[in-house]
C-alpha atoms as a PDB file:
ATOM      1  CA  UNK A   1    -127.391  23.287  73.715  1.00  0.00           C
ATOM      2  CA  UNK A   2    -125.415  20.610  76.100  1.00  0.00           C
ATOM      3  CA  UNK A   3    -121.890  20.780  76.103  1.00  0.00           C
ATOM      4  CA  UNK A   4    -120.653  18.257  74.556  1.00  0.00           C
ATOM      5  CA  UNK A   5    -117.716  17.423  76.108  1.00  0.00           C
ATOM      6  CA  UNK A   6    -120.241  17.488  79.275  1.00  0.00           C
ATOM      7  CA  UNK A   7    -121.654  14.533  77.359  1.00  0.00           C
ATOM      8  CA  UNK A   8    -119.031  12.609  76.705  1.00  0.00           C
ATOM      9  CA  UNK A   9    -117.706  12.778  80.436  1.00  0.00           C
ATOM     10  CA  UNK A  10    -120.957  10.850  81.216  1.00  0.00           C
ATOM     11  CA  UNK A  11    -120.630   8.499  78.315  1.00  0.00           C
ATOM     12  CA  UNK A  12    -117.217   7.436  79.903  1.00  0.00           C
ATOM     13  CA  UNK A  13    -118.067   7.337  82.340  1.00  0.00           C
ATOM     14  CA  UNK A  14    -120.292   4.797  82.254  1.00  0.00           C
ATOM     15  CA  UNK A  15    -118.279   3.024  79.700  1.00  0.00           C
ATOM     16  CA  UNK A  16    -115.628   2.914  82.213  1.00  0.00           C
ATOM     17  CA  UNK A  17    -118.043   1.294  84.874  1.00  0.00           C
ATOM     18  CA  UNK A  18    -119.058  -1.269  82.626  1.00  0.00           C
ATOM     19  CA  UNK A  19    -115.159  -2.117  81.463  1.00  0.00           C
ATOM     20  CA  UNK A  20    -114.411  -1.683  85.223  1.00  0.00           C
ATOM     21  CA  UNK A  21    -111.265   0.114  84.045  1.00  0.00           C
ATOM     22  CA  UNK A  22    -111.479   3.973  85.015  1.00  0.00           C
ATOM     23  CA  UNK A  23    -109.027   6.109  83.045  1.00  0.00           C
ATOM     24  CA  UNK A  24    -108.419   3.547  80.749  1.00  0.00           C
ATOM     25  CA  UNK A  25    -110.740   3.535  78.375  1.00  0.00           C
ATOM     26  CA  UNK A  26    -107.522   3.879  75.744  1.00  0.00           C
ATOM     27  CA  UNK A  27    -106.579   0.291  76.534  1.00  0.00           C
ATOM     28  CA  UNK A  28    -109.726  -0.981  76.614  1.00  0.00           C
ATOM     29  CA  UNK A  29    -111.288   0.547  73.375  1.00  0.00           C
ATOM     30  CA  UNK A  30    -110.223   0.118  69.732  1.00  0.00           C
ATOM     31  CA  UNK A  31    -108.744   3.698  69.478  1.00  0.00           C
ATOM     32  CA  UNK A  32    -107.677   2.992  65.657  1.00  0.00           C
ATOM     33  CA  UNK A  33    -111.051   1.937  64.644  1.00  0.00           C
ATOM     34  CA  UNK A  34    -112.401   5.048  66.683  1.00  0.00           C
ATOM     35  CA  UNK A  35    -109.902   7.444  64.733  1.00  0.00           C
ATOM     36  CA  UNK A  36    -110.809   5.946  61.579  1.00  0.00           C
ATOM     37  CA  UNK A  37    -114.898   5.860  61.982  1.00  0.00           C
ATOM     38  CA  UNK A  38    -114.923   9.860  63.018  1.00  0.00           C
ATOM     39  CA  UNK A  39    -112.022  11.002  61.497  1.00  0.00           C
ATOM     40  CA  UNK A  40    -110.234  12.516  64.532  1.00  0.00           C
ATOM     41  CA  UNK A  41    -106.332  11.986  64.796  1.00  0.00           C
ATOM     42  CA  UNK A  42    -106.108   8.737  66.994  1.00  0.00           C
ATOM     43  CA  UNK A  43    -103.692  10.810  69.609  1.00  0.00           C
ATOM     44  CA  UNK A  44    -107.081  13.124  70.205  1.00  0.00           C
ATOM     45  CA  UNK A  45    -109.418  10.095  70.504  1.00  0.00           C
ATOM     46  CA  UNK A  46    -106.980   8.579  73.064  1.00  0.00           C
ATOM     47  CA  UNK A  47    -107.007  12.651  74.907  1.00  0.00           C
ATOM     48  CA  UNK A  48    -110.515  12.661  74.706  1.00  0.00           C
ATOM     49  CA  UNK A  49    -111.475   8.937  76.436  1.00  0.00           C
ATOM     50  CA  UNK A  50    -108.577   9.779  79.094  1.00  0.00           C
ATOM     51  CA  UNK A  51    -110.883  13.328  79.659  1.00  0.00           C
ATOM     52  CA  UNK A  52    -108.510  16.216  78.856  1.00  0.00           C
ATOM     53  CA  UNK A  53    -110.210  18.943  77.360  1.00  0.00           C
ATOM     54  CA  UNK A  54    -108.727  19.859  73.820  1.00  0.00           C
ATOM     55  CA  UNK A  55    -108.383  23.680  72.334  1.00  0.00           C
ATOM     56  CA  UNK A  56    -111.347  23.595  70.036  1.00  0.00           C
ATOM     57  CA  UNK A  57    -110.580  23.917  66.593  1.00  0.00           C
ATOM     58  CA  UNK A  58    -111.796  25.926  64.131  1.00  0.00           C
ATOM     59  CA  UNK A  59    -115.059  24.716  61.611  1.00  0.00           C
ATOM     60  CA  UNK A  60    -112.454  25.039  58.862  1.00  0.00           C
ATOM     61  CA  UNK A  61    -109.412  23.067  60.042  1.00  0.00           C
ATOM     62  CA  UNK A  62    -111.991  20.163  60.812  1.00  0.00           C
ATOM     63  CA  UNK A  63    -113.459  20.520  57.970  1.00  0.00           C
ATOM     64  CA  UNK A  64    -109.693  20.415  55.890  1.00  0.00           C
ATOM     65  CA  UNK A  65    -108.505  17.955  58.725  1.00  0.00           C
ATOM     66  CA  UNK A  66    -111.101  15.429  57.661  1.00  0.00           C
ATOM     67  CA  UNK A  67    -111.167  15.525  54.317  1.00  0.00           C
ATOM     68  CA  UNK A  68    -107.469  15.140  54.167  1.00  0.00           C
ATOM     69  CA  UNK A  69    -108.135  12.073  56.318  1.00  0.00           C
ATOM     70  CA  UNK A  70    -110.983  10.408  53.819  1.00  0.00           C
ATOM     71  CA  UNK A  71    -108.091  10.905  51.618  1.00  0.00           C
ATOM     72  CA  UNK A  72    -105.522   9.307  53.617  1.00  0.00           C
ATOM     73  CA  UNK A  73    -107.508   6.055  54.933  1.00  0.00           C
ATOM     74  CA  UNK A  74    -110.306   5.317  52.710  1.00  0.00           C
ATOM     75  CA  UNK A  75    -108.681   3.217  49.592  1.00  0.00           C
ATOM     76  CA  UNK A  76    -110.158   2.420  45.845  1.00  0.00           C
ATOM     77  CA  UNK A  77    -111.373  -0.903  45.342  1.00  0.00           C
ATOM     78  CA  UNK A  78    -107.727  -1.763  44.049  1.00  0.00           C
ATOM     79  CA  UNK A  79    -105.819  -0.163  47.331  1.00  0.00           C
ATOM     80  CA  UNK A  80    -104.935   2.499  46.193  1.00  0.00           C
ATOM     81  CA  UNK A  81    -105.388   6.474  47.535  1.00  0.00           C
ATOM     82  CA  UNK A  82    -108.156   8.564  45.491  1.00  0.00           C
ATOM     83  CA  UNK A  83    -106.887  11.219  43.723  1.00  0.00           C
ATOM     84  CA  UNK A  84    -108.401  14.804  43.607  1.00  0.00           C
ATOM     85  CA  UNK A  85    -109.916  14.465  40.752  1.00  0.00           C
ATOM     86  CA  UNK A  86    -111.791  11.215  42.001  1.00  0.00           C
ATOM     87  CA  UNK A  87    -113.201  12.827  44.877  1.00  0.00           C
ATOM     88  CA  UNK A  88    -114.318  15.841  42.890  1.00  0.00           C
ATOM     89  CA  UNK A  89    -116.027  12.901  40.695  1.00  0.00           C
ATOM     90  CA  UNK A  90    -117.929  11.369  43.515  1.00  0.00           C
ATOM     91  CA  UNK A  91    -118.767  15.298  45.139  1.00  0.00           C
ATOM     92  CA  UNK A  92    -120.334  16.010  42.246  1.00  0.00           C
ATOM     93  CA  UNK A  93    -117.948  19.130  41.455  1.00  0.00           C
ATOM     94  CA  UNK A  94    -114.414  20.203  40.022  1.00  0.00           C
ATOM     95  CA  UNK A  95    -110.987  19.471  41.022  1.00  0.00           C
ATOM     96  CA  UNK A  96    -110.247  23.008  41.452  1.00  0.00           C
ATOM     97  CA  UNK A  97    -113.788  23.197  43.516  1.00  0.00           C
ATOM     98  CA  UNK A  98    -112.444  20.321  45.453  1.00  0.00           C
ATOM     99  CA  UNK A  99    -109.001  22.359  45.885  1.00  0.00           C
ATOM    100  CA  UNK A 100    -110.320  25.436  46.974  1.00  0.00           C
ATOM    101  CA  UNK A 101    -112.495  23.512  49.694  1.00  0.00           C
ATOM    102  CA  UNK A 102    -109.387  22.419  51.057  1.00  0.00           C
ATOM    103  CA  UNK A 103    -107.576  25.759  51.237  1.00  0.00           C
ATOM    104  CA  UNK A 104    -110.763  27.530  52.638  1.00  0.00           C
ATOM    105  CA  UNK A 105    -112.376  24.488  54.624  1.00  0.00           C
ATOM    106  CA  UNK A 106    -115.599  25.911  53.715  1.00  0.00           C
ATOM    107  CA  UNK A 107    -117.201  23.133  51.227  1.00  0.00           C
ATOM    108  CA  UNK A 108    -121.078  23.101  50.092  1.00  0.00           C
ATOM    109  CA  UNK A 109    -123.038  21.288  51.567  1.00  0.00           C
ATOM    110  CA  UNK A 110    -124.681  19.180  48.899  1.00  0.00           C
ATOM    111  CA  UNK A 111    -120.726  18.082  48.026  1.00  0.00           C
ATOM    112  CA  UNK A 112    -119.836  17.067  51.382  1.00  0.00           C
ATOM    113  CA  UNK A 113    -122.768  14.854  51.959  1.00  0.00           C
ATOM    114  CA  UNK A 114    -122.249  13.324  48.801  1.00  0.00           C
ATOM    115  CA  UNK A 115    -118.371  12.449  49.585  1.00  0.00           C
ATOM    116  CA  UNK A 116    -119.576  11.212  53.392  1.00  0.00           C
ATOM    117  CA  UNK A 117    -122.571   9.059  52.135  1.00  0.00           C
ATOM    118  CA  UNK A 118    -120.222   7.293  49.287  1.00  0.00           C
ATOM    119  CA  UNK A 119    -117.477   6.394  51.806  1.00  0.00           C
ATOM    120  CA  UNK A 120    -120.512   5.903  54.183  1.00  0.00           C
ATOM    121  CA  UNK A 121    -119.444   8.467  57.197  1.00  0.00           C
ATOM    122  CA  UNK A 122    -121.532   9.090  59.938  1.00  0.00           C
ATOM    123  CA  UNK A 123    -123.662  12.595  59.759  1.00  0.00           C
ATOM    124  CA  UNK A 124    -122.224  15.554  61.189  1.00  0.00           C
ATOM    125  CA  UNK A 125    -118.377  13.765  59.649  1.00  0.00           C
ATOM    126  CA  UNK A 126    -117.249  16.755  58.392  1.00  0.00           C
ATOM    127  CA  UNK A 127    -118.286  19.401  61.017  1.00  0.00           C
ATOM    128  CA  UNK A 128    -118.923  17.893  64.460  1.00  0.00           C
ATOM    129  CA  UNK A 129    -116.246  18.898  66.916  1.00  0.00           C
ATOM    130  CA  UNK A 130    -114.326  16.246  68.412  1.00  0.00           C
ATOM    131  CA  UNK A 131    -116.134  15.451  71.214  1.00  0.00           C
ATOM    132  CA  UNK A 132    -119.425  15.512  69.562  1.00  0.00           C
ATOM    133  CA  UNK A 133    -117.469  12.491  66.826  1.00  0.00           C
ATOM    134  CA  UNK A 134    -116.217  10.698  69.317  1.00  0.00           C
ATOM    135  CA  UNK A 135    -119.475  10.767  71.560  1.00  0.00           C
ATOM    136  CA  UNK A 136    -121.538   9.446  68.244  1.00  0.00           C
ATOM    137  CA  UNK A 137    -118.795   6.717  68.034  1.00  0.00           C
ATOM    138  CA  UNK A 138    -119.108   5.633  71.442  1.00  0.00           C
ATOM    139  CA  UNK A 139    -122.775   5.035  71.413  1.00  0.00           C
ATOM    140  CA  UNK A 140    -122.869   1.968  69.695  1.00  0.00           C
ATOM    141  CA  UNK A 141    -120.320   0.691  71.892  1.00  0.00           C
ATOM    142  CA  UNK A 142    -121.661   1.905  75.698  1.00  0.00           C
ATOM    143  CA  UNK A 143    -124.956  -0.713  73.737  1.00  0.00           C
ATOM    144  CA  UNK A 144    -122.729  -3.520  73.099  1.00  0.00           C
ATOM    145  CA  UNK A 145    -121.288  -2.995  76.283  1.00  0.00           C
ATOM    146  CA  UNK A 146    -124.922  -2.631  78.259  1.00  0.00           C
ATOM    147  CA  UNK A 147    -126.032  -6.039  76.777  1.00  0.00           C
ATOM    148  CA  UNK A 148    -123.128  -8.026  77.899  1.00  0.00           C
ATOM    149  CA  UNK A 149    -123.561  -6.834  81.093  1.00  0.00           C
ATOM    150  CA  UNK A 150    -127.427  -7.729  80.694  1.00  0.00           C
ATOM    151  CA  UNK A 151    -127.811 -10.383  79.242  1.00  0.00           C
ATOM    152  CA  UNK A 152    -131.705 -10.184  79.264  1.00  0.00           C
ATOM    153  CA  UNK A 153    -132.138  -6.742  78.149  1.00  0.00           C
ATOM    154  CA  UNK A 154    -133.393  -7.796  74.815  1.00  0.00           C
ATOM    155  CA  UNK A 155    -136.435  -9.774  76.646  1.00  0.00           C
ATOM    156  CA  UNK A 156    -137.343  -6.675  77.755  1.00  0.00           C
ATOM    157  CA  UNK A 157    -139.663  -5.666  74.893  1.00  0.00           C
ATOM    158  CA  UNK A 158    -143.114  -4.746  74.710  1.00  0.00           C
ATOM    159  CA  UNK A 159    -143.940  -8.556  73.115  1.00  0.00           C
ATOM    160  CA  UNK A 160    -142.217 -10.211  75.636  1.00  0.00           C
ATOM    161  CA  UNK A 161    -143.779  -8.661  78.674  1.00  0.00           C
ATOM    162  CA  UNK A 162    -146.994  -9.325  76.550  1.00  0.00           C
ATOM    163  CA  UNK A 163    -146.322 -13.005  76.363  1.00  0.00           C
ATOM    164  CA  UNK A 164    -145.209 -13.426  80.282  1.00  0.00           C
ATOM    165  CA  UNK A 165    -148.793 -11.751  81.033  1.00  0.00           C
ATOM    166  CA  UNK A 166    -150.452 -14.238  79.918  1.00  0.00           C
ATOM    167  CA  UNK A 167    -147.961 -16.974  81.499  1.00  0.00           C
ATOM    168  CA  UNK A 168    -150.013 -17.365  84.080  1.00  0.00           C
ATOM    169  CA  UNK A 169    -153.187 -18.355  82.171  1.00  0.00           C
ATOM    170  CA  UNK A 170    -151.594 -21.489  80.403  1.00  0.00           C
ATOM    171  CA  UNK A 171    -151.414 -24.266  80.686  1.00  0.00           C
ATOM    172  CA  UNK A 172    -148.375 -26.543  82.119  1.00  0.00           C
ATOM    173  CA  UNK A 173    -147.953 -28.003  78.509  1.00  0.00           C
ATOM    174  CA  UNK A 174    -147.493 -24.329  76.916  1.00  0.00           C
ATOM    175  CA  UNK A 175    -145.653 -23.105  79.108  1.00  0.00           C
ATOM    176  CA  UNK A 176    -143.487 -25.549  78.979  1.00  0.00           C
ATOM    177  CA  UNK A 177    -143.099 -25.274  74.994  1.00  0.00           C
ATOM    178  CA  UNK A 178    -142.529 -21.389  75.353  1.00  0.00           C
ATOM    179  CA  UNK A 179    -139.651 -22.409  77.724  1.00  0.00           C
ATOM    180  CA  UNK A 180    -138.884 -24.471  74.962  1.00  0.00           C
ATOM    181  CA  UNK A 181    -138.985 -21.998  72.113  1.00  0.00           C
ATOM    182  CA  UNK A 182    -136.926 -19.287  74.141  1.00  0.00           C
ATOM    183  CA  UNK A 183    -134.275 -21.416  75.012  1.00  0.00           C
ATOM    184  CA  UNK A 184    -133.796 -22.302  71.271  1.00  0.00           C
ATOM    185  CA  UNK A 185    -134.045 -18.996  70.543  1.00  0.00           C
ATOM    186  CA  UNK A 186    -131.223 -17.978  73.248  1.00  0.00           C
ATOM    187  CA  UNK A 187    -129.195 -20.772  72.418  1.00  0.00           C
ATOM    188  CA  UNK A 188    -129.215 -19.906  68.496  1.00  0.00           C
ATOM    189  CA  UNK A 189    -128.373 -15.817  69.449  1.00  0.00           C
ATOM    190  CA  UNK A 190    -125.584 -17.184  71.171  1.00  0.00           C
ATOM    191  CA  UNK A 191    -124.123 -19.616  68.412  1.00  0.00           C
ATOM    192  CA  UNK A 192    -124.600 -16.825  66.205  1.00  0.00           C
ATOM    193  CA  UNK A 193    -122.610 -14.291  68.315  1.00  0.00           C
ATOM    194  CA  UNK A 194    -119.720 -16.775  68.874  1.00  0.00           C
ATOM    195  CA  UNK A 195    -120.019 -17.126  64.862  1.00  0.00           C
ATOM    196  CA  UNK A 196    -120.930 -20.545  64.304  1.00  0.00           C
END
């Protein structure tokens, strides 16, 4: 298996080359909204994209770390904190279940995946180590960031390369209404990006 902090070096590394701000990924990146999608403290996510290498923790103290954090930043419908009792409700199991699981950090599995699919948590939530969290919750952005930088990468499908194949056997009239249709297809992306 890959090291995953090995991983995550070249993840930020290339996030950093696309942001064109090396060793400062932690001004450049939404650290709170990091913290809060993989449930690491957001003084580790800001270690982690500046590349120190944390003590690793134990399965258990992520395990009791995290849940403690559902607790702390996920709100009822009304604001306010879920008690025990709730999450026991929505794990399927007992308050005193849920209590132990938090002394021990050793919860079932079937109750854990119930508690990260109803507050909708990324898989692996409760047990990835820090660098594997934070390497899931930099994909999406290193994606965002790739098709800024390239603006045409998503006319690089299969279809497309289909359609400019047979560019060359049209005529001047379709091509010019294909020029047409992708332009109004460009333009609308972009309205809806800028939220119009």
């Amino acid at each position: 298996m890959r090291d995953a902090h090995a991983s995550l070096a070249e993840l930020r590394a290339r996030i950093e080359e696309l942001t064109g701000r090396p060793g400062r990924l932690s001004e450049v990146l939404d650290v709170a909204a990091l913290s809060y999608r993989t449930g690491i403290p957001a003084e580790t996510v800001t270690a982690l994209l500046e590349g120190r290498r944390l003590p690793e923790t134990s399965l258990g103290d992520r395990v009791r770390q995290r849940l403690d954090f559902v607790r702390e930043t996920r709100r009822r419908p009304d604001g306010k904190r879920y008690s025990l009792d709730e999450l026991a409700r929505i794990a399927g199991t007992s308050r005193q279940w849920l209590s132990e699981w938090r002394r021990s950090g050793l919860p079932s599995l079937e109750h854990a995946d119930r508690l990260r699919r109803h507050f909708d948590l990324p898989a692996g939530f409760f047990t990835e180590d820090e660098a594997e969290a934070l390497h899931g919750a930099l994909q999406p952005v290193l994606g965002e960031l790739e098709a800024k930088a390239d603006p045409l990468a998503p006319l690089r499908t299969p279809g497309f390369y289909r359609l400019a194949r047979r560019a060359p056997h049209m005529s001047p009239r379709k091509l010019q209404a294909l020029a047409e249709w992708a332009e109004m297809i460009t333009e609308r992306n972009s309205a809806d990006e800028d939220g119009l």
